[in-house]
PDB file of N, CA and C in Angstrom:
ATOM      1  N   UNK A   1      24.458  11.882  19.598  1.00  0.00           N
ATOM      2  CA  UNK A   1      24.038  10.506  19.438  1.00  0.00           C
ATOM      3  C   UNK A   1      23.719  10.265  17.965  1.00  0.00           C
ATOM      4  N   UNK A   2      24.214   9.343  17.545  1.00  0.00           N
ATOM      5  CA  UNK A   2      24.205   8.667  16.242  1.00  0.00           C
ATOM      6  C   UNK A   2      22.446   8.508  16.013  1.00  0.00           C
ATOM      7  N   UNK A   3      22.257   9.028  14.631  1.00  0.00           N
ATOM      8  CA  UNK A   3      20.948   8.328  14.379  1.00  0.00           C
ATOM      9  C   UNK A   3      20.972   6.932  13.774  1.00  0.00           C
ATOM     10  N   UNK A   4      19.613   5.973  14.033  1.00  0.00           N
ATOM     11  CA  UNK A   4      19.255   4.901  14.329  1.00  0.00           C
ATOM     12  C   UNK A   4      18.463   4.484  13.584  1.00  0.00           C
ATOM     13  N   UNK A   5      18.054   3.860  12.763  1.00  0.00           N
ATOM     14  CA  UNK A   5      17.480   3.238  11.996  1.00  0.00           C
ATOM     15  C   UNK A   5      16.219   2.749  12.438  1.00  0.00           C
ATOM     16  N   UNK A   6      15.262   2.782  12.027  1.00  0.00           N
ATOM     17  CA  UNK A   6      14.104   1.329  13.139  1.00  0.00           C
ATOM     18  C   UNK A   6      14.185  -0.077  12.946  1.00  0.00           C
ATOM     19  N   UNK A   7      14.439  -0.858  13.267  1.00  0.00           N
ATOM     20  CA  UNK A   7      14.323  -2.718  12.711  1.00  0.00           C
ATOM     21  C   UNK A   7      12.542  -2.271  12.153  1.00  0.00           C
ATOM     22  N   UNK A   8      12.708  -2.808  11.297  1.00  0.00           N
ATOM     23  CA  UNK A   8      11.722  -2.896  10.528  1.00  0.00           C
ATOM     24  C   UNK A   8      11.008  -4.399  11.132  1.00  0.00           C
ATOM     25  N   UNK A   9       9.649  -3.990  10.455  1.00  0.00           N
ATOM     26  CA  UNK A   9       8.545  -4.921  11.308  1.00  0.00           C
ATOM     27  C   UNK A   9       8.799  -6.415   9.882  1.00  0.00           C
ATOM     28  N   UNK A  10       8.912  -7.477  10.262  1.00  0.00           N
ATOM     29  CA  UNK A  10       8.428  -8.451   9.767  1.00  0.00           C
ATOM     30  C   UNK A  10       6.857  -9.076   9.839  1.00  0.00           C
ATOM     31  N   UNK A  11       6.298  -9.339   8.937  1.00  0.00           N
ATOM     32  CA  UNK A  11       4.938  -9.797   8.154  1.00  0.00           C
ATOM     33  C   UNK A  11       4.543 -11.025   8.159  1.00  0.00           C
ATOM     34  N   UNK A  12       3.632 -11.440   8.955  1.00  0.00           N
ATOM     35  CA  UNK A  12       3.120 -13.209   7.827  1.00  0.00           C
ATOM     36  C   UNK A  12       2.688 -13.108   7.207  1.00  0.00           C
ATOM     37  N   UNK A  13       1.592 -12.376   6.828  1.00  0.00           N
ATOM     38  CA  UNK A  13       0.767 -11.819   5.380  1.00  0.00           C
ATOM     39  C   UNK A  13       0.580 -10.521   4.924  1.00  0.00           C
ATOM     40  N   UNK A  14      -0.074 -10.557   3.861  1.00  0.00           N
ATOM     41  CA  UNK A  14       0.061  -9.460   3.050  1.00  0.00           C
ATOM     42  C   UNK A  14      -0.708  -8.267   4.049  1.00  0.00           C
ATOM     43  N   UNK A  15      -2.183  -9.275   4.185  1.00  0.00           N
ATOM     44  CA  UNK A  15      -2.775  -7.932   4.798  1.00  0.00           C
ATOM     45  C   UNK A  15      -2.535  -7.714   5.868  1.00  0.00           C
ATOM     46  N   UNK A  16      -1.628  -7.998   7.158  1.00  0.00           N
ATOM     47  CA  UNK A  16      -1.102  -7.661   8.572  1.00  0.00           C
ATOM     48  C   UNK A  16      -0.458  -6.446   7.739  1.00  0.00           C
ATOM     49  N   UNK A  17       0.794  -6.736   6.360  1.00  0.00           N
ATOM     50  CA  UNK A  17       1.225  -5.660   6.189  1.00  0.00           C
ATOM     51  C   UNK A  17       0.444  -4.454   5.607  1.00  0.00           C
ATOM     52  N   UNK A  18      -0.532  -4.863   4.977  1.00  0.00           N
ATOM     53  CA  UNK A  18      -1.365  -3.637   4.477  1.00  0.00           C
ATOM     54  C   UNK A  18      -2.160  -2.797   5.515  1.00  0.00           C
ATOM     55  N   UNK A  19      -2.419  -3.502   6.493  1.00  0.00           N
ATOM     56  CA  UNK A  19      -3.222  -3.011   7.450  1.00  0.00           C
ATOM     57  C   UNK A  19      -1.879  -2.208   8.541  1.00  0.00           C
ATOM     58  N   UNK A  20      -1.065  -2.534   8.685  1.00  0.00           N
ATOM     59  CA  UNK A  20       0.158  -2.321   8.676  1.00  0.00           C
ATOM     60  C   UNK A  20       0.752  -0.291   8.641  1.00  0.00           C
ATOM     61  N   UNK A  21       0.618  -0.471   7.162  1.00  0.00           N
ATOM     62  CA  UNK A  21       1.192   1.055   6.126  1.00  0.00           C
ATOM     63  C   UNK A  21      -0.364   1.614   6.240  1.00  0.00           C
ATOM     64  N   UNK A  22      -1.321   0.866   6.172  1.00  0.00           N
ATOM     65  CA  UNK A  22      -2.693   1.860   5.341  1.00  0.00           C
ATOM     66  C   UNK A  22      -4.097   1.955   6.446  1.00  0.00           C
ATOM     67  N   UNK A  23      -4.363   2.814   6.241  1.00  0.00           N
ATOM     68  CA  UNK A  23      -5.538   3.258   7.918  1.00  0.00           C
ATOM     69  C   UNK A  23      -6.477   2.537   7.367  1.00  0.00           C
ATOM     70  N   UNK A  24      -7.649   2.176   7.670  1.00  0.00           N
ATOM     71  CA  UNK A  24      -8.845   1.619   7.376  1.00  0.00           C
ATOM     72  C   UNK A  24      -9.289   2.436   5.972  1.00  0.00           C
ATOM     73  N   UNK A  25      -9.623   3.767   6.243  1.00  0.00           N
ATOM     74  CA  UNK A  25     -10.285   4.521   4.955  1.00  0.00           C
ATOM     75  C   UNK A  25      -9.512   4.209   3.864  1.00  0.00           C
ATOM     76  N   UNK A  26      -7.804   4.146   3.854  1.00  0.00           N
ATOM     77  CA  UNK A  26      -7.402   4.052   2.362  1.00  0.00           C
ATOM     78  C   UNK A  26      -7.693   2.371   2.257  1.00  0.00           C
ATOM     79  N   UNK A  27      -7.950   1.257   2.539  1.00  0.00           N
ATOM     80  CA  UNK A  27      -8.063  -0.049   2.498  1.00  0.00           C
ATOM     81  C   UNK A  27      -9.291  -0.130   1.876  1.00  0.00           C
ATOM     82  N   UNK A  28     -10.586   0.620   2.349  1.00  0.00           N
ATOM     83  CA  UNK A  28     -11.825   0.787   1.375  1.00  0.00           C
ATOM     84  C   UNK A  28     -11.672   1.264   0.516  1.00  0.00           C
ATOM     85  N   UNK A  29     -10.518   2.035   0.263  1.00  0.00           N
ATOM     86  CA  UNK A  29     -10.375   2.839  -1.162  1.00  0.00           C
ATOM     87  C   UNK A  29      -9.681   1.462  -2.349  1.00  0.00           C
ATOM     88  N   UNK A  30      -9.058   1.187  -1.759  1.00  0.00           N
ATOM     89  CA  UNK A  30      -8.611   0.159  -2.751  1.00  0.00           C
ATOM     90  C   UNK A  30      -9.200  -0.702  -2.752  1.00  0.00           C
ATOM     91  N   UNK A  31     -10.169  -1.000  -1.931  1.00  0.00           N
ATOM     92  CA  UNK A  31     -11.293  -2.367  -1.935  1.00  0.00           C
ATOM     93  C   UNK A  31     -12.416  -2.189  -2.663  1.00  0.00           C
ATOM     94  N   UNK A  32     -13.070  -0.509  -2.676  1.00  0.00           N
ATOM     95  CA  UNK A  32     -14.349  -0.158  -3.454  1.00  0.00           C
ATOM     96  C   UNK A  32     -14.083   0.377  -4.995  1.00  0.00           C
ATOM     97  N   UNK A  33     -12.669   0.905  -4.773  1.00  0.00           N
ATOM     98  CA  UNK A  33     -12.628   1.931  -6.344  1.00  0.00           C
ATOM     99  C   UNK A  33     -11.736   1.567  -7.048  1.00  0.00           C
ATOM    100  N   UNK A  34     -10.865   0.201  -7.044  1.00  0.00           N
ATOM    101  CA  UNK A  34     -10.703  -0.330  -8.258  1.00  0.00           C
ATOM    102  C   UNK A  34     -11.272  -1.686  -8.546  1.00  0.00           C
ATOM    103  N   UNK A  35     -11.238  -1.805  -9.954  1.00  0.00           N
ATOM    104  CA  UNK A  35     -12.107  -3.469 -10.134  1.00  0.00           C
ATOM    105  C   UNK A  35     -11.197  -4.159  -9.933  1.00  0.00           C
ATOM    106  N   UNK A  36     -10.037  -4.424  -9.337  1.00  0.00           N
ATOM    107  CA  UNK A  36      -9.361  -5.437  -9.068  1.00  0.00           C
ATOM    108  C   UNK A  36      -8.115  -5.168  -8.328  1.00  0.00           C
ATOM    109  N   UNK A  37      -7.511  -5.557  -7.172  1.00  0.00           N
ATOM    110  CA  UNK A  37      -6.323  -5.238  -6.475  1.00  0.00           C
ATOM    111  C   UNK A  37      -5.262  -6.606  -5.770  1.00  0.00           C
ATOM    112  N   UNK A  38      -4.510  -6.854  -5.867  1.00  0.00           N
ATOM    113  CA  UNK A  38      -4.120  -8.129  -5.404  1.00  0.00           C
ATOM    114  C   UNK A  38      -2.806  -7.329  -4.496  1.00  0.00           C
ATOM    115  N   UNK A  39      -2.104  -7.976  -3.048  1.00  0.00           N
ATOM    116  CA  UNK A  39      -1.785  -7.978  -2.640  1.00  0.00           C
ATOM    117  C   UNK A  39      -0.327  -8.782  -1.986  1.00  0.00           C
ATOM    118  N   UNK A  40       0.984  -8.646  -1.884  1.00  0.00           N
ATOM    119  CA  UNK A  40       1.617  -9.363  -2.384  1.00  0.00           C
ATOM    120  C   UNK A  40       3.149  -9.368  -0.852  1.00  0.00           C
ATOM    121  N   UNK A  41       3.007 -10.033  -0.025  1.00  0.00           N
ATOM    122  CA  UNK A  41       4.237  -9.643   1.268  1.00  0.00           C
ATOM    123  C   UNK A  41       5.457  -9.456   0.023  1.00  0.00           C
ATOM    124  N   UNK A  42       6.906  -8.914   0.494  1.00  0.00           N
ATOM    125  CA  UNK A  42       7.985  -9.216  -0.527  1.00  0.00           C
ATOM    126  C   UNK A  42       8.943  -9.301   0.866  1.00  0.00           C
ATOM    127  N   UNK A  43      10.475  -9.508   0.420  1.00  0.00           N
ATOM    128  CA  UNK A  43      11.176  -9.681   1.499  1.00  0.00           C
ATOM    129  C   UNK A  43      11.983  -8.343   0.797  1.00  0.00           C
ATOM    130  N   UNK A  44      12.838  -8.045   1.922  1.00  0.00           N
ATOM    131  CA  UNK A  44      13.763  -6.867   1.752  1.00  0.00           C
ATOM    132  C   UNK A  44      15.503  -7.213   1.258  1.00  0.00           C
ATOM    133  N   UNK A  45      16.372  -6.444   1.253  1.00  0.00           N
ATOM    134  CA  UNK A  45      17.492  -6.919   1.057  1.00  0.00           C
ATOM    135  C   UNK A  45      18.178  -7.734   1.874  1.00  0.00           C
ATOM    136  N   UNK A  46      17.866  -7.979   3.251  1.00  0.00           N
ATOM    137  CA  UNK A  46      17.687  -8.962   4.226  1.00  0.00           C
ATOM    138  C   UNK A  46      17.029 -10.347   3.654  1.00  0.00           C
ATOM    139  N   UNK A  47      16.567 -10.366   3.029  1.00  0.00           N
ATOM    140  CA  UNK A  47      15.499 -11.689   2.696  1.00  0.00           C
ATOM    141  C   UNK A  47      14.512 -11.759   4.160  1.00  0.00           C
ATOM    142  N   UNK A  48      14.022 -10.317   4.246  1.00  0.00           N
ATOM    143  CA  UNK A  48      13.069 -10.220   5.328  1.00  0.00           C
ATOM    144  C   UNK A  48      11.467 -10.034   5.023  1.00  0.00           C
ATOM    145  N   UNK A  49      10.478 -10.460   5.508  1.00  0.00           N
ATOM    146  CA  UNK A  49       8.994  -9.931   4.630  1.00  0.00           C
ATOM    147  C   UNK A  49       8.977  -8.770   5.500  1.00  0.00           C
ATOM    148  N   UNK A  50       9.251  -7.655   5.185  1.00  0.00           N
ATOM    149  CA  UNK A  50       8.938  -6.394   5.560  1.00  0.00           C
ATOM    150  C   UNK A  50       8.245  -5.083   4.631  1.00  0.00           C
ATOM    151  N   UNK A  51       8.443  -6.348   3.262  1.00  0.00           N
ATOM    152  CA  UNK A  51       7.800  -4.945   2.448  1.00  0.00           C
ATOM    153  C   UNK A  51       6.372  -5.494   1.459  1.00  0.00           C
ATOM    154  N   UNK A  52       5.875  -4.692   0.918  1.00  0.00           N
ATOM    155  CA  UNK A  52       4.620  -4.931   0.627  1.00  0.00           C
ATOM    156  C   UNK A  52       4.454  -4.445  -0.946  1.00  0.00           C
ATOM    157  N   UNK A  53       3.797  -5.775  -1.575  1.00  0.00           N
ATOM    158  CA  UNK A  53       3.489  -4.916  -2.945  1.00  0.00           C
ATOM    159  C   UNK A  53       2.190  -5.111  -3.268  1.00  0.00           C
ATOM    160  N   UNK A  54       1.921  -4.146  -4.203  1.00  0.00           N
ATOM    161  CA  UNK A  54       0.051  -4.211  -4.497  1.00  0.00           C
ATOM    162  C   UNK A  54       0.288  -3.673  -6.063  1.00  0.00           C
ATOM    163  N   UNK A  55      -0.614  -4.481  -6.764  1.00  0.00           N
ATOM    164  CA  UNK A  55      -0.790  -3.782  -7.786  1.00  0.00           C
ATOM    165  C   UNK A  55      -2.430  -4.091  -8.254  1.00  0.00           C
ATOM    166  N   UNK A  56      -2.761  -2.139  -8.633  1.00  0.00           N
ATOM    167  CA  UNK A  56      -4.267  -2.408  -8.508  1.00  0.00           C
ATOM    168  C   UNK A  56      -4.887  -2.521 -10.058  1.00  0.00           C
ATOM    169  N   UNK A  57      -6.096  -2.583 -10.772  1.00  0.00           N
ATOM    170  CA  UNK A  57      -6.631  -2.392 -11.943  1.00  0.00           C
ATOM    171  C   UNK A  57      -7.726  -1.623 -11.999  1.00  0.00           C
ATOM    172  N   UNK A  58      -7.791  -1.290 -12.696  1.00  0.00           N
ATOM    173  CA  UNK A  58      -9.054  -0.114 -13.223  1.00  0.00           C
ATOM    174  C   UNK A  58     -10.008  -0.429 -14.548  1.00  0.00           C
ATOM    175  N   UNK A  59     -11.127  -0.572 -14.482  1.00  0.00           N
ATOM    176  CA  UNK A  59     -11.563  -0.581 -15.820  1.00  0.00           C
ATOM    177  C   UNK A  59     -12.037   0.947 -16.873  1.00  0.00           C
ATOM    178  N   UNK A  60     -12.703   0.919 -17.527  1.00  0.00           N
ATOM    179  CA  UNK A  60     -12.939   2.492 -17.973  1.00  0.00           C
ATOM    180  C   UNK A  60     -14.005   3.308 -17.543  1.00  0.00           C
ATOM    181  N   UNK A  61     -14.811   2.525 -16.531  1.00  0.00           N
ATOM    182  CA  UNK A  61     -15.730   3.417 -16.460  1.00  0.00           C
ATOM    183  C   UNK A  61     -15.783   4.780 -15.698  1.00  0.00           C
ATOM    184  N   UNK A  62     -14.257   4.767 -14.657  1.00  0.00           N
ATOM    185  CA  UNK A  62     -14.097   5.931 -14.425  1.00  0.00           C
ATOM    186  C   UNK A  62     -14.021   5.790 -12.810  1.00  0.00           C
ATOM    187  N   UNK A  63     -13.993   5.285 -12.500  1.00  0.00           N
ATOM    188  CA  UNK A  63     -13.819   4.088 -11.349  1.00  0.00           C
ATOM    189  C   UNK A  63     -11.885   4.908 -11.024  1.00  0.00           C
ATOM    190  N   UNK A  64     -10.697   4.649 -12.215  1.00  0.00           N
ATOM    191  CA  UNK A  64      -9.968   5.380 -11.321  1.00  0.00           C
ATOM    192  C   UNK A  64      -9.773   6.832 -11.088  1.00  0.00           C
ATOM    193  N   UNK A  65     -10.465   7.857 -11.633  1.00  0.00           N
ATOM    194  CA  UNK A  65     -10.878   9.019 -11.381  1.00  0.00           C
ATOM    195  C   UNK A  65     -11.593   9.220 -10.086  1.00  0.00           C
ATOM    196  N   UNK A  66     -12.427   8.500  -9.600  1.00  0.00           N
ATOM    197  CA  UNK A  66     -12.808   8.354  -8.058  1.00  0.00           C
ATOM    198  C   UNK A  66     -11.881   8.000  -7.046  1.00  0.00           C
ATOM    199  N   UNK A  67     -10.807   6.736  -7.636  1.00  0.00           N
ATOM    200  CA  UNK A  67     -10.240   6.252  -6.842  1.00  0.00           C
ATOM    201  C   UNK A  67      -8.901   7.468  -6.537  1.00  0.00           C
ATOM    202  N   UNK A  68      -8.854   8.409  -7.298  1.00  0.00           N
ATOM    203  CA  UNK A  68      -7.723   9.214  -7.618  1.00  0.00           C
ATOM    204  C   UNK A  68      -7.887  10.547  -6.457  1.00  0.00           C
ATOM    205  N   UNK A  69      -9.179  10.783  -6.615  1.00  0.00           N
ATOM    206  CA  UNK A  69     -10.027  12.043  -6.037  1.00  0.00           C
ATOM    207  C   UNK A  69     -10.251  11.752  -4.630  1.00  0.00           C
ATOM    208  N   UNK A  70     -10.700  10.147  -4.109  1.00  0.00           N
ATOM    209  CA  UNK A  70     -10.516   9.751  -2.872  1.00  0.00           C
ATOM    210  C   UNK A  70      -9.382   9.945  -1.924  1.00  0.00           C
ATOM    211  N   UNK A  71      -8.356   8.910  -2.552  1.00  0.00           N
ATOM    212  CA  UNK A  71      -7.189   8.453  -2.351  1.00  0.00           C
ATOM    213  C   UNK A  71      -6.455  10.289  -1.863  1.00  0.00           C
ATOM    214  N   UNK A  72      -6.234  10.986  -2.892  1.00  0.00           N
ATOM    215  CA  UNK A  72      -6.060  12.503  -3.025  1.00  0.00           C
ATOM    216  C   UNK A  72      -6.244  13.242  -1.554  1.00  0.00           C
ATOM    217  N   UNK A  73      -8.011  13.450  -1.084  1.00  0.00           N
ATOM    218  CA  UNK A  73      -8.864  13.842   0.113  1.00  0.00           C
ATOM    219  C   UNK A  73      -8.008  13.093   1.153  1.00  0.00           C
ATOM    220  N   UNK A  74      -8.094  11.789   1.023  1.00  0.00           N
ATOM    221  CA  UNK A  74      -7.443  11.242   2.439  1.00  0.00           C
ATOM    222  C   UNK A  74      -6.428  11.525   2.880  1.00  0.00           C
ATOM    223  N   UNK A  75      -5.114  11.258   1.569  1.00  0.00           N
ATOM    224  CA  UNK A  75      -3.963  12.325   2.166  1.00  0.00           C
ATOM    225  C   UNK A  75      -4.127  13.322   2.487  1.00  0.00           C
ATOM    226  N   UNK A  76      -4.443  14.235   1.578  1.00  0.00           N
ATOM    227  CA  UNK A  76      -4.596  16.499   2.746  1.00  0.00           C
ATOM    228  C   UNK A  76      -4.709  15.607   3.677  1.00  0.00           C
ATOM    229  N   UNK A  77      -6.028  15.363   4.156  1.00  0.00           N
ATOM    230  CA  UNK A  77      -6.501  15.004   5.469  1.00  0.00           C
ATOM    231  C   UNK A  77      -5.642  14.194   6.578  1.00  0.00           C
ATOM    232  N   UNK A  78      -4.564  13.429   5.912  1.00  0.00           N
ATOM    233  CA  UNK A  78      -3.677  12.923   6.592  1.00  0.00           C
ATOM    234  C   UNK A  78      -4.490  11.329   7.038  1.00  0.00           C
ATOM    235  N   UNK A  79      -4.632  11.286   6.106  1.00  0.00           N
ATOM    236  CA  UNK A  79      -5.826   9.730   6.430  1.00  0.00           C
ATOM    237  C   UNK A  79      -5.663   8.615   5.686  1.00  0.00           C
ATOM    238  N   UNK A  80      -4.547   8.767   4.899  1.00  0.00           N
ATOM    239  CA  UNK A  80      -3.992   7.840   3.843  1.00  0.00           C
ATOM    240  C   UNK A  80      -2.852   6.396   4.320  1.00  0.00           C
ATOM    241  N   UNK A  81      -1.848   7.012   5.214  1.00  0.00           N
ATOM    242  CA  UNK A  81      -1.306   6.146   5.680  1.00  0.00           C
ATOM    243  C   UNK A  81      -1.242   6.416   6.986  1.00  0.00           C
ATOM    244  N   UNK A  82      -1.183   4.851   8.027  1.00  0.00           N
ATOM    245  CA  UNK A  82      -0.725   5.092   9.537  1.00  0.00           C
ATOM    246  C   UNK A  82       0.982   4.859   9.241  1.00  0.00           C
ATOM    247  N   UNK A  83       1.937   4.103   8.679  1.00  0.00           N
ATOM    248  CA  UNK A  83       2.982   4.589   9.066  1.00  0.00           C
ATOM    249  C   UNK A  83       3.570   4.256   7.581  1.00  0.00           C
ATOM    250  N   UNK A  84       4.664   5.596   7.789  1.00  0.00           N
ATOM    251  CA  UNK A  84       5.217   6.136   6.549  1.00  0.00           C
ATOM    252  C   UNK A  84       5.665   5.299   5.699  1.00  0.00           C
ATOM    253  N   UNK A  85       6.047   4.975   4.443  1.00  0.00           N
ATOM    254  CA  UNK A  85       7.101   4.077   3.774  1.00  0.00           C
ATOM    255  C   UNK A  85       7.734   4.611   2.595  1.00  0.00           C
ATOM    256  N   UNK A  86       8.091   4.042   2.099  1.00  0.00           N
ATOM    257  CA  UNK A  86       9.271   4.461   0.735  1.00  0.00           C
ATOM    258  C   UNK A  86       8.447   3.478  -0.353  1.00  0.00           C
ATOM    259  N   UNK A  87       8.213   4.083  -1.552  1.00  0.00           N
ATOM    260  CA  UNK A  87       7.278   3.140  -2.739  1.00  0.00           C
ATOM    261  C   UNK A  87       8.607   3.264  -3.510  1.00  0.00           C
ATOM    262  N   UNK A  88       8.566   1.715  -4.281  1.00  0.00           N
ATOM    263  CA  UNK A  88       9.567   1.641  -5.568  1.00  0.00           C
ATOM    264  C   UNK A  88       8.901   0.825  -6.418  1.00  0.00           C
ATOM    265  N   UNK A  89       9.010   2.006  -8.003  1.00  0.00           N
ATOM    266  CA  UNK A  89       8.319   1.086  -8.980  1.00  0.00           C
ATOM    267  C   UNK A  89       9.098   0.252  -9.573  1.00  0.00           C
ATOM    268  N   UNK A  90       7.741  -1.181  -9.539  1.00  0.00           N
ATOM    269  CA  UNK A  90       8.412  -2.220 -10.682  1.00  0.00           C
ATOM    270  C   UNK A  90       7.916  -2.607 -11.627  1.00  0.00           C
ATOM    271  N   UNK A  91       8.672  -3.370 -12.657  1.00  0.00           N
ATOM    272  CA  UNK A  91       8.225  -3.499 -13.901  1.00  0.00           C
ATOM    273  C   UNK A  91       7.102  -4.685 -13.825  1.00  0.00           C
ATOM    274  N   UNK A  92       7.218  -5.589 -12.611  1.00  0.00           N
ATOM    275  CA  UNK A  92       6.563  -6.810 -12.597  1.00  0.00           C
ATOM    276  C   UNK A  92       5.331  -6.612 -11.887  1.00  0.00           C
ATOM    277  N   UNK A  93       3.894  -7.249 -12.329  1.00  0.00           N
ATOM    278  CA  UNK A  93       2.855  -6.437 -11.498  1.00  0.00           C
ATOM    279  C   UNK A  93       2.089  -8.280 -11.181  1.00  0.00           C
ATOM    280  N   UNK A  94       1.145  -7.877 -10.130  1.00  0.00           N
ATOM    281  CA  UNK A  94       0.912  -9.179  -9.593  1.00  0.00           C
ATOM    282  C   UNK A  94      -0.114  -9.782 -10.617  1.00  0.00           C
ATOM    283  N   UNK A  95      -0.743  -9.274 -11.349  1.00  0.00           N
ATOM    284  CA  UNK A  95      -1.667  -9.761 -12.066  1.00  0.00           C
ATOM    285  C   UNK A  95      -1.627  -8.566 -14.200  1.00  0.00           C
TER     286      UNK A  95
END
């Protein structure tokens, strides 16, 4: 039997999709340990909203060294994402 692709989930908002890819603990991580995160639905090569962009900020006080060391723990632990995805960097950031 041929392998199968999944139809990918379509989105009305950002955070259905964030809540979506990311368990509760990594959502406090990006909510407590950077000074700024914005959230962004995108559509796919479909012109589908299935994918998700975030781009976060940091100031110096060291804030992303926590967020690094967190973020880090949750994965081992397997606590980082509920379902898997593919990240692609871009040059364009939301803020």
């Amino acid at each position: 039997m041929p392998d199968v692709a999944p139809i990918p989930v379509q989105f009305t908002t950002a955070f259905e999709a964030r809540d979506h890819f990311f368990t509760a603990e990594a959502v406090d991580v990006f909510t407590d340990l950077t000074t700024r995160v914005e959230w962004q639905l995108a559509n796919d090569e479909n012109n589908l909203p299935t994918m998700l962009k975030v781009t976060q900020g940091f100031d110096l006080s060291g804030i992303g060294v926590d967020y690094n060391d967190k973020k880090n723990q949750l994965m081992d632990e397997g606590k980082w994402v509920k379902t898997p995805f593919s990240m692609i960097a871009l040059d364009h950031h939301l803020f």
